[in-house]
N, C-alpha and C. Protein backbone atom coordinates (compact mmCIF):
# COMPACT_ATOMS: atom_id res chain seq x y z
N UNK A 1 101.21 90.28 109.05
CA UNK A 1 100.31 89.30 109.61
C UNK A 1 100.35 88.05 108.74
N UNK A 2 100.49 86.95 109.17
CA UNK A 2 100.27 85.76 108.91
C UNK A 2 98.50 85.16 108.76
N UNK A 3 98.45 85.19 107.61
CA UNK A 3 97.42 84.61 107.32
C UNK A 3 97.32 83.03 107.92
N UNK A 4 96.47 83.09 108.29
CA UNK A 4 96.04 80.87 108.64
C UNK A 4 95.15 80.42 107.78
N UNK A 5 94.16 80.93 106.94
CA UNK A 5 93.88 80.32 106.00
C UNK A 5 93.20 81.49 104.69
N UNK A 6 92.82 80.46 104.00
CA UNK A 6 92.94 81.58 102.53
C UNK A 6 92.13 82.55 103.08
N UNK A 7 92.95 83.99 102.18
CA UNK A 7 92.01 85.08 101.93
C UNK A 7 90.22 85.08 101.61
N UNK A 8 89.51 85.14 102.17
CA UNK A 8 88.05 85.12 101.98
C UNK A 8 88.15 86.49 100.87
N UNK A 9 87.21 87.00 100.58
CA UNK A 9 86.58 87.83 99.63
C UNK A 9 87.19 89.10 100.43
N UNK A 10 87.52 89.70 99.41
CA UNK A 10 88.06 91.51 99.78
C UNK A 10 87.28 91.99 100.75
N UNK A 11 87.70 92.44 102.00
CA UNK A 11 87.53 93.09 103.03
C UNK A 11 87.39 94.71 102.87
N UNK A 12 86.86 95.39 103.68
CA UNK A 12 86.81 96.54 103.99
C UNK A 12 87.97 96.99 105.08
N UNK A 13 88.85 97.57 105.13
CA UNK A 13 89.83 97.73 106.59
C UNK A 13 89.22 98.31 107.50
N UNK A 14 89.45 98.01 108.73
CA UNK A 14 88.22 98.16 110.14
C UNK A 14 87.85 99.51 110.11
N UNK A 15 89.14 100.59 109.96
CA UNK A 15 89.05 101.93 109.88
C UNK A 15 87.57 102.16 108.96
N UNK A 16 86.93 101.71 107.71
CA UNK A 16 86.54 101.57 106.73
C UNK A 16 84.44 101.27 107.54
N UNK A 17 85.11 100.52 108.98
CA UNK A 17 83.80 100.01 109.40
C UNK A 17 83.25 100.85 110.60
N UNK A 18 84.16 102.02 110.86
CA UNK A 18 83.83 103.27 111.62
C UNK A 18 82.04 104.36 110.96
N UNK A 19 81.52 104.52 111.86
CA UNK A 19 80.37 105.22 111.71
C UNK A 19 79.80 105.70 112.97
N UNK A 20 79.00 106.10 113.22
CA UNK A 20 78.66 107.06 114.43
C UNK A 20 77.77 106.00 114.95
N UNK A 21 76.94 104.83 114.24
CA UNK A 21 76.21 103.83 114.71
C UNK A 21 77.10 102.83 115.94
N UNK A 22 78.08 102.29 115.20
CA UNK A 22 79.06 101.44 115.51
C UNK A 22 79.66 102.22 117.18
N UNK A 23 79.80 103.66 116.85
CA UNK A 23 80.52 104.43 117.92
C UNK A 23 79.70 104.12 119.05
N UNK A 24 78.20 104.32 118.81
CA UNK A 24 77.16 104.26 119.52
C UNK A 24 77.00 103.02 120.33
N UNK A 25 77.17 101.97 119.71
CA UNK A 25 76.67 100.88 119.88
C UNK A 25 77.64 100.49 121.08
N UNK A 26 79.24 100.67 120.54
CA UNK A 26 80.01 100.35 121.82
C UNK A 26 80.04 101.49 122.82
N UNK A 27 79.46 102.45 123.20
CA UNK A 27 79.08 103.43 124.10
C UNK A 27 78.27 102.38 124.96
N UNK A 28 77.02 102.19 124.46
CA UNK A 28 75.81 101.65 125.06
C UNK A 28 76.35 99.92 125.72
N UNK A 29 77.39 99.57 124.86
CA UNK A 29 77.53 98.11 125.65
C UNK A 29 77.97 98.28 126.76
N UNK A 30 79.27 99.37 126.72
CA UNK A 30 80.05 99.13 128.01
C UNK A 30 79.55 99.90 129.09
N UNK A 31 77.72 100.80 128.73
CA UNK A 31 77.57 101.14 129.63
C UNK A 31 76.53 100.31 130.01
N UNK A 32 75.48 99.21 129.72
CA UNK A 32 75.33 97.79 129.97
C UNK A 32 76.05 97.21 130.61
N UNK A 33 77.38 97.17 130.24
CA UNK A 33 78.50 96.35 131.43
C UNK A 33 78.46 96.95 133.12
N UNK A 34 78.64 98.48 132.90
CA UNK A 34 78.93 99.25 134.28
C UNK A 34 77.71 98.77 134.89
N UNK A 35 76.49 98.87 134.36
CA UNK A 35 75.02 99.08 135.30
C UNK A 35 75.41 97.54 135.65
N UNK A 36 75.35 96.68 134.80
CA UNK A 36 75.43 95.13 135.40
C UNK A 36 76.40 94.82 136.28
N UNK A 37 77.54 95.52 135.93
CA UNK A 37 78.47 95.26 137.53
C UNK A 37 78.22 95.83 138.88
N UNK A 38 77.36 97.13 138.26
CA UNK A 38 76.79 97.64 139.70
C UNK A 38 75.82 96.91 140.41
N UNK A 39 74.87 96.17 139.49
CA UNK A 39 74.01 94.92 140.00
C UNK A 39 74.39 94.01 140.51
N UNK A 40 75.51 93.59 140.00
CA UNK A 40 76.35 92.03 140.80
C UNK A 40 76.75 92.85 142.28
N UNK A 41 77.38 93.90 142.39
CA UNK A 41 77.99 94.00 143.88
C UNK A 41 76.96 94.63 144.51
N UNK A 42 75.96 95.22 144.13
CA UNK A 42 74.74 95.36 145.11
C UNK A 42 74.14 94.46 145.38
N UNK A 43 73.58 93.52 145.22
CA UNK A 43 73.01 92.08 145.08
C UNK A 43 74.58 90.71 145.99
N UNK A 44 75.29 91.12 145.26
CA UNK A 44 75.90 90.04 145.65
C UNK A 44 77.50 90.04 146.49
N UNK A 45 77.79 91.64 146.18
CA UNK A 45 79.24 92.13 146.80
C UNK A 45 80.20 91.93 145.93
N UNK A 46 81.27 92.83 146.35
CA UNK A 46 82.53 93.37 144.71
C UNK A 46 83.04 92.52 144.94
N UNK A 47 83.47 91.45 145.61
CA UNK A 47 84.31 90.36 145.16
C UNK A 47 83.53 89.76 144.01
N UNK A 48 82.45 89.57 144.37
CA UNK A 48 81.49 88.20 143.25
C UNK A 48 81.37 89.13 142.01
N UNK A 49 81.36 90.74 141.73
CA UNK A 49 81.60 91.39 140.80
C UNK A 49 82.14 91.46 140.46
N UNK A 50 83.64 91.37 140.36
CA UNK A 50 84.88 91.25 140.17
C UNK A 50 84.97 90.21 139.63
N UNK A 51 85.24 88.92 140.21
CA UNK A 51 85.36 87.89 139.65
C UNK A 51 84.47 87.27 138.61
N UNK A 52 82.98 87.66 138.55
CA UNK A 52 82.62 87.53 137.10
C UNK A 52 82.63 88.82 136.33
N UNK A 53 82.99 89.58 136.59
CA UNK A 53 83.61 90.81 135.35
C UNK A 53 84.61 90.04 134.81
N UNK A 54 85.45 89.75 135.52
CA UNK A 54 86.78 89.42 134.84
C UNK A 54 86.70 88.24 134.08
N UNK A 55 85.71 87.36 134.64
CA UNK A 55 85.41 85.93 133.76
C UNK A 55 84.19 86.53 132.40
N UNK A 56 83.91 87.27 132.52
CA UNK A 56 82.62 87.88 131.21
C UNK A 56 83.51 88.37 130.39
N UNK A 57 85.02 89.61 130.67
CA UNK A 57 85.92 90.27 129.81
C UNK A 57 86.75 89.18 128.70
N UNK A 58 87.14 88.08 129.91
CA UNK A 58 87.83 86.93 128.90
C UNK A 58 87.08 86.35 128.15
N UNK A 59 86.30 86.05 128.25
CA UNK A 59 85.11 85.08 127.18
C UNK A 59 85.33 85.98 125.80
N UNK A 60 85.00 87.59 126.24
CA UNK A 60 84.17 88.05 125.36
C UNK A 60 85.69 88.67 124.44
N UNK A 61 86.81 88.98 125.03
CA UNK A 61 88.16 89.42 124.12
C UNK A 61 88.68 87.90 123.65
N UNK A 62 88.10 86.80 124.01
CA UNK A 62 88.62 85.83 123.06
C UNK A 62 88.04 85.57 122.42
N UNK A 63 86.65 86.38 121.47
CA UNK A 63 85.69 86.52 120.76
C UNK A 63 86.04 87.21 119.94
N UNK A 64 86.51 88.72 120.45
CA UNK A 64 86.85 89.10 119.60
C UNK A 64 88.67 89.13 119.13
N UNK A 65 89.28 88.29 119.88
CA UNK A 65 90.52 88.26 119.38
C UNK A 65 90.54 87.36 118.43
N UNK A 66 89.39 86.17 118.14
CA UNK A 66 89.35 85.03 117.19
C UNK A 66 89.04 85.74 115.98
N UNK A 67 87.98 86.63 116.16
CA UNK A 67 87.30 87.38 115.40
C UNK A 67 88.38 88.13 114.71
N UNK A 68 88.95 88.83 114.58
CA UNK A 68 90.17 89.73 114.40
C UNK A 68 91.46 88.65 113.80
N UNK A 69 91.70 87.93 114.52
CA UNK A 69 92.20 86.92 113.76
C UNK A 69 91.76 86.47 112.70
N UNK A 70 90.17 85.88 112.55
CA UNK A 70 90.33 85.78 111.37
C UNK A 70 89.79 86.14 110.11
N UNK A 71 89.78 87.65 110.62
CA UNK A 71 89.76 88.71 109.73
C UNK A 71 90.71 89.23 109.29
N UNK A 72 92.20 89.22 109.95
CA UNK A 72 93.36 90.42 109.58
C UNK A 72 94.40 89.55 109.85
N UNK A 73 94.30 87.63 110.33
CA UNK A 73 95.75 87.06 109.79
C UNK A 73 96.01 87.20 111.29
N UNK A 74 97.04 85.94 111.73
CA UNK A 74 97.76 86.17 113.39
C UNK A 74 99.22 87.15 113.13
N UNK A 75 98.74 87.67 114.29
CA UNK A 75 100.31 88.53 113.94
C UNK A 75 101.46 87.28 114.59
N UNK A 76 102.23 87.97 113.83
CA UNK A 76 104.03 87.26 114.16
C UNK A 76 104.38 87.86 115.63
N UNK A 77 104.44 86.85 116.33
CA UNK A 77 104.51 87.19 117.57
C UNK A 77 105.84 87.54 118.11
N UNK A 78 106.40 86.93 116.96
CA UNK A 78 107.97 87.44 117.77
C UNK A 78 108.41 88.86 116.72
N UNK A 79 107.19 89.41 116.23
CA UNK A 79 107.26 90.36 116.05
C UNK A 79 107.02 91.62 116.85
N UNK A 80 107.36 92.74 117.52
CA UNK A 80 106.72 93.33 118.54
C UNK A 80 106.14 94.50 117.73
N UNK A 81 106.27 95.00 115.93
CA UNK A 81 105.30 95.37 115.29
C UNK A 81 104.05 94.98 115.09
N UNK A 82 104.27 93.76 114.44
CA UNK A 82 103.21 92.76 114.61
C UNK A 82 101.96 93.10 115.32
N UNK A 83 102.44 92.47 116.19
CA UNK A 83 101.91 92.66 117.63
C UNK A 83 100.90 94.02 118.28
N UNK A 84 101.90 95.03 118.14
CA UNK A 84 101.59 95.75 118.79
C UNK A 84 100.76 96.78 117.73
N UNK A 85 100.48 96.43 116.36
CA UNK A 85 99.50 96.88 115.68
C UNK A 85 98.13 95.77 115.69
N UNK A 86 98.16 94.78 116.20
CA UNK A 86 97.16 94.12 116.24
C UNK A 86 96.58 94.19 117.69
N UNK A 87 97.40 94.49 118.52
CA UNK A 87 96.95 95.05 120.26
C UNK A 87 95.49 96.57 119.41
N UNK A 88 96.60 97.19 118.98
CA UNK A 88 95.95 98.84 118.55
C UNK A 88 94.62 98.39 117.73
N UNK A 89 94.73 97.58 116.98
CA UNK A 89 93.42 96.83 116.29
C UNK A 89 92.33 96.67 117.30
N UNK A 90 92.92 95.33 118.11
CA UNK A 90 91.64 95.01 119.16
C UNK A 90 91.84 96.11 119.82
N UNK A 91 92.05 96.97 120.35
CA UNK A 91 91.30 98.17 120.92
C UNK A 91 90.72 98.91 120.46
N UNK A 92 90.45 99.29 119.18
CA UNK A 92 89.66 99.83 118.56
C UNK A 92 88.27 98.97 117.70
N UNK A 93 88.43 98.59 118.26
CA UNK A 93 87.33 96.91 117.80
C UNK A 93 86.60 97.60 119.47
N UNK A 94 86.72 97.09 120.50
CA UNK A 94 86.35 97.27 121.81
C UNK A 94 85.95 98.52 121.87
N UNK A 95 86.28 99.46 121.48
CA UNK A 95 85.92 101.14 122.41
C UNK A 95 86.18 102.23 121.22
N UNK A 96 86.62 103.41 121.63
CA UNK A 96 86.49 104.44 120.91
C UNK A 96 87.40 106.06 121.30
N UNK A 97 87.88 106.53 121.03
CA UNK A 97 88.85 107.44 121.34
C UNK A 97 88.30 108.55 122.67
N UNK A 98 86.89 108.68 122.54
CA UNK A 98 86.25 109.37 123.39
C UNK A 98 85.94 108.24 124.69
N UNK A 99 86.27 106.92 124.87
CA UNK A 99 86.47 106.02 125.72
C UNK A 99 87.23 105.86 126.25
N UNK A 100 88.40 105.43 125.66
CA UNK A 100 89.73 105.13 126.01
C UNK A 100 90.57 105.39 125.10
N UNK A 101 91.59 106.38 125.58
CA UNK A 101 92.82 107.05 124.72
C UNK A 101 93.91 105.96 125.23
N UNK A 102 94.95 105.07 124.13
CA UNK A 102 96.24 104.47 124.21
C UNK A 102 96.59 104.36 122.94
N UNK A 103 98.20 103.56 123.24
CA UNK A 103 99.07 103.92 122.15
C UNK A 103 100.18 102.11 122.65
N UNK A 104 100.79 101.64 121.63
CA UNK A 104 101.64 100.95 121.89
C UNK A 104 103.09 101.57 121.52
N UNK A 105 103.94 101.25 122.50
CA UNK A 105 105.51 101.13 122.02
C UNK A 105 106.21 100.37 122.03
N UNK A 106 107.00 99.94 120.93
CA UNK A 106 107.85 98.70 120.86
C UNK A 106 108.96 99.36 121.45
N UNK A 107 109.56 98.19 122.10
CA UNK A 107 110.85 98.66 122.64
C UNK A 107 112.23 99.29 121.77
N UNK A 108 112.24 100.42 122.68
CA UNK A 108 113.86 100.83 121.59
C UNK A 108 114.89 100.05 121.55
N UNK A 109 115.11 99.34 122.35
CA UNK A 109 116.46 98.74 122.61
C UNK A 109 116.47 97.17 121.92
N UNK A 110 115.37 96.97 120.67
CA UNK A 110 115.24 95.71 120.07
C UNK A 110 114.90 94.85 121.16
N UNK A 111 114.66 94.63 122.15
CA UNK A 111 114.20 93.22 122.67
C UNK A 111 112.60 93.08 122.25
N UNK A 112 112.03 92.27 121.89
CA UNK A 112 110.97 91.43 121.87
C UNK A 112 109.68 91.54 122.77
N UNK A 113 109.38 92.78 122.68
CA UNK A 113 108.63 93.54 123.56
C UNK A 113 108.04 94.58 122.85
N UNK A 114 106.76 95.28 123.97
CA UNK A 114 106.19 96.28 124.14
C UNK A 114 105.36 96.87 125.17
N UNK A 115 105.35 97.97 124.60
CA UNK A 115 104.16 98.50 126.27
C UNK A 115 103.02 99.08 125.29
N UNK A 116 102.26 99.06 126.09
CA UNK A 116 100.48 99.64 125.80
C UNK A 116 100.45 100.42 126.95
N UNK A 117 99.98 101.89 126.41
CA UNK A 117 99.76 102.93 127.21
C UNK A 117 98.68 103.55 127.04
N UNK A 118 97.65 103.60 128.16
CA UNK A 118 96.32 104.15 127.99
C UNK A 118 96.52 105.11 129.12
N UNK A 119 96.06 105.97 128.26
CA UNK A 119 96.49 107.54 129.10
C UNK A 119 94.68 108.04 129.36
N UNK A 120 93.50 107.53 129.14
CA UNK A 120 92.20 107.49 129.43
C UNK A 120 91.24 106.37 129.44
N UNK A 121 90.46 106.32 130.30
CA UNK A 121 90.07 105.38 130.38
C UNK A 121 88.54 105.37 131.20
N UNK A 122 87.96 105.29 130.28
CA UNK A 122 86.28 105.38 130.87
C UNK A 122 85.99 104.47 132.00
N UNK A 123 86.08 103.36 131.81
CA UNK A 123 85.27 102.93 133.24
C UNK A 123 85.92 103.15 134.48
N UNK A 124 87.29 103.79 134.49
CA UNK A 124 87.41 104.45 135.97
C UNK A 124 86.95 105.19 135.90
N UNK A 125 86.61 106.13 135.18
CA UNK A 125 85.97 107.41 134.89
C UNK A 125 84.05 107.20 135.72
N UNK A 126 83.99 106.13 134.83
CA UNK A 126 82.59 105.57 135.65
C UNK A 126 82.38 105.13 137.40
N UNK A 127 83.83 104.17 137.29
CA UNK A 127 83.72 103.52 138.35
C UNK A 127 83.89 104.87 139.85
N UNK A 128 84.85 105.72 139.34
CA UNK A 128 84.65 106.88 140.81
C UNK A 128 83.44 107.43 140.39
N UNK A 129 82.83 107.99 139.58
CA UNK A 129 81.07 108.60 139.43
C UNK A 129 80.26 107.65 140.36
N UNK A 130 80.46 106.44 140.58
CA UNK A 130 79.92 105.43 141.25
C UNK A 130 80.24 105.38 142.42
N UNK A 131 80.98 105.88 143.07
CA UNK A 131 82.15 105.65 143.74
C UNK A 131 82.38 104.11 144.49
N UNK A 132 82.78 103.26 143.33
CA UNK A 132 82.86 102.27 143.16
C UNK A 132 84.08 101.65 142.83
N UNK A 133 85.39 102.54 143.44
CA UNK A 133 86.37 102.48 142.42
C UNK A 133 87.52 101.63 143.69
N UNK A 134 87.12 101.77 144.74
CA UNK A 134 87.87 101.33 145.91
C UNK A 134 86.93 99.64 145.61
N UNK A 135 88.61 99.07 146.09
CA UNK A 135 87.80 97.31 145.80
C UNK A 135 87.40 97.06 144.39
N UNK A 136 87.62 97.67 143.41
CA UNK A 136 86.97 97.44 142.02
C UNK A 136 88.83 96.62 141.60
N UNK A 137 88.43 95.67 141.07
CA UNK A 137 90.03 94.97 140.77
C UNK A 137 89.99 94.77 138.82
N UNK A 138 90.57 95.77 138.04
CA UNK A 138 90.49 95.95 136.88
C UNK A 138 90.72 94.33 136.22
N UNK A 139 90.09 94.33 135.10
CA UNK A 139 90.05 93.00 134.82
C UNK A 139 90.67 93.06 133.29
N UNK A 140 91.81 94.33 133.09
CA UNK A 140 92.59 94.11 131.86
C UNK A 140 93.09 93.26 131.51
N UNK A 141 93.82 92.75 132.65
CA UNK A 141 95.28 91.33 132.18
C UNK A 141 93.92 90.21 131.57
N UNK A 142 92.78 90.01 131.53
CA UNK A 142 91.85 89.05 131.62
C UNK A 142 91.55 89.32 130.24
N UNK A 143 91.16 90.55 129.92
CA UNK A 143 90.90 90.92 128.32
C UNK A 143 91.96 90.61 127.44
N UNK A 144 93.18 91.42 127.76
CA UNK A 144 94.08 91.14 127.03
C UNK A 144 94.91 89.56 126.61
N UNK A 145 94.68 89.02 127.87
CA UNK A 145 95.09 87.58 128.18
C UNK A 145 94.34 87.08 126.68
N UNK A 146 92.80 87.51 126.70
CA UNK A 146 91.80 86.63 126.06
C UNK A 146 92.04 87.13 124.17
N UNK A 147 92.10 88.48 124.12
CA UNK A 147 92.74 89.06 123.13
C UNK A 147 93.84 87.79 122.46
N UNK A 148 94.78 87.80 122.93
CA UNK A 148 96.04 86.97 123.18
C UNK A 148 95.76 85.62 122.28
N UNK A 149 95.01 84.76 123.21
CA UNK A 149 94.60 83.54 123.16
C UNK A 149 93.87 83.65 122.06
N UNK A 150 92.80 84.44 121.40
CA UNK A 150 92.17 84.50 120.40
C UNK A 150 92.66 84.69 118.99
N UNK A 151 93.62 85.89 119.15
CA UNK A 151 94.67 85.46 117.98
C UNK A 151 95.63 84.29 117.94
N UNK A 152 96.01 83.41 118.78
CA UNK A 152 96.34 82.35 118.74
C UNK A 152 97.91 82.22 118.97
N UNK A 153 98.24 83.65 119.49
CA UNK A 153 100.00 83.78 120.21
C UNK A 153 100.08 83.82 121.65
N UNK A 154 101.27 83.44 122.19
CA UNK A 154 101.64 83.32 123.23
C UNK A 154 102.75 84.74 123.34
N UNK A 155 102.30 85.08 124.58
CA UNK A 155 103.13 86.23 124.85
C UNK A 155 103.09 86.16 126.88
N UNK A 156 103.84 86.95 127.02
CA UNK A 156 103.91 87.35 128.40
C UNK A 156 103.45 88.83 128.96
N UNK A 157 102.54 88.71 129.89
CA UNK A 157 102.05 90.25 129.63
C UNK A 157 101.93 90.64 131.33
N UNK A 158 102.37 92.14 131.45
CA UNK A 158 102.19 92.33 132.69
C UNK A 158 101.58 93.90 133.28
N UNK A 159 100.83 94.34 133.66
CA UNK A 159 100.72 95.10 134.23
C UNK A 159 102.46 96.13 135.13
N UNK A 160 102.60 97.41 134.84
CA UNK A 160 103.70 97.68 135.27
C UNK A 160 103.16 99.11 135.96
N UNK A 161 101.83 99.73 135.32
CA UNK A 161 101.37 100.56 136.45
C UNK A 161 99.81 101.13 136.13
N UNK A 162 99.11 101.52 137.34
CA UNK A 162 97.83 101.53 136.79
C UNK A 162 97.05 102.64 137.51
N UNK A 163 96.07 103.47 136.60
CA UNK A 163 95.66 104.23 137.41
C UNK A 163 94.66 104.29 138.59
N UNK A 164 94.11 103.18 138.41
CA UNK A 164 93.30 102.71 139.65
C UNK A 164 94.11 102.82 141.35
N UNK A 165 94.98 102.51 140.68
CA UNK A 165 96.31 102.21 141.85
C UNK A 165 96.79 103.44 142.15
N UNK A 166 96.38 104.83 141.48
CA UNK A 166 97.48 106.01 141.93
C UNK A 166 98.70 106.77 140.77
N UNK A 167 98.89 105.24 139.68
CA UNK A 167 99.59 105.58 138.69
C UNK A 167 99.13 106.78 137.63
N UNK A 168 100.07 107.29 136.88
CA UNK A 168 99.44 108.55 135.85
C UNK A 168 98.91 108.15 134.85
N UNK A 169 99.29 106.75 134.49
CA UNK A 169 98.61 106.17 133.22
C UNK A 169 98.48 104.78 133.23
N UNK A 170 98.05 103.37 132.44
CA UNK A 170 98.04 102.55 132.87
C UNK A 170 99.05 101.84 132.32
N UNK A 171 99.93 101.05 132.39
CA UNK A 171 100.88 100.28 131.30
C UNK A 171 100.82 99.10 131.51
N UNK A 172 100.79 98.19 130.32
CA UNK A 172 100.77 97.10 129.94
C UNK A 172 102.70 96.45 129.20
N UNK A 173 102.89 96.01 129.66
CA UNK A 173 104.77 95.38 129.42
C UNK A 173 104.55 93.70 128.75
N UNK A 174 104.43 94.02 127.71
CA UNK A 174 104.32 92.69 126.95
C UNK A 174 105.52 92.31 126.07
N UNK A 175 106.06 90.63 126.46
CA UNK A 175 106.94 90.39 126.24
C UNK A 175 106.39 89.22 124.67
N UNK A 176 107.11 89.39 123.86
CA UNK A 176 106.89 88.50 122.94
C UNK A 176 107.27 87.16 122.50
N UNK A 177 107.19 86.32 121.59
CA UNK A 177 107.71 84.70 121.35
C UNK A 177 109.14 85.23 120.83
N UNK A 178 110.11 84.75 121.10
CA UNK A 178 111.28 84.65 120.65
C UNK A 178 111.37 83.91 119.51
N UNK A 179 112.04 84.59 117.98
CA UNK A 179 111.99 84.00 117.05
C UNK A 179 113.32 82.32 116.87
């Protein structure tokens, strides 16, 4: 990681900021999020839920992608290590293993890439309990986008399959800056 400006005072590593409070706390937000999205499309219909989910996710992952930035340095983007340990960062900043289970892989074949694979994932988990899951339009590319932008790299990122859709897991195909 590329630092952008001086080291502040010795840090704790995030792993370091794990506790059952913290676990708690992001339990209770994102289930704040579900009840409030269930409020927007009862009140107002899943399009207008949708579209400010997805505008509330970006705000709030380019919060914490700034945040993370500039705590742990921008990763080297045309790194797909880099990268794809600072993806694994902000997801564990956001949620919790009993939330959402993923993993990144850099590509074998050296190109300038990776995939993010979340093999669980709570708010579908929520969203069929609701059965709310038809018309629900996931608002990842929006987080991650904001993730992105907050650490302050440019990348290309795409959805390649999802379980909302039928897929077995969800994947994310992120292409990196060319050095």
């Amino acid at each position: 990681m590329n630092p952008r400006s001086p080291e502040p005072a010795e840090r704790p590593p995030l792993s370091e900021l794990e506790n059952a409070l913290t676990d708690a706390l992001r339990e209770f937000w994102w289930l704040h999020d579900a009840r409030w999205y269930q409020g927007v499309k009862k009140r107002f219909g899943q399009d207008v839920a949708n579209e400010i989910n997805a505008e509330a996710i970006s705000f709030v992952s380019r919060r914490v992608g700034s945040w993370y930035q500039q705590r742990e340095g921008t990763p080297d983007a045309a790194s797909p290590q880099e990268l794809a340990a600072a993806v694994d960062g902000l997801t564990k900043v956001m949620t919790n293993d009993r939330m959402m289970r993923s993993h990144t892989e850099v590509d074998p074949g050296g190109e300038p890439a990776l995939d993010t694979v979340i093999t669980r994932h709570f708010a579908l988990r929520m969203l069929r309990a609701a059965r709310s899951l038809e018309g629900y339009d996931c608002p990842c590319l929006q987080m991650r986008d904001g993730w992105f932008q907050g650490l302050g790299v440019e990348v290309t990122d795409a959805t390649t399959e999802c379980m909302r859709t039928g897929g077995s897991v969800c994947r994310f195909h992120t292409e990196t800056a060319r050095s």
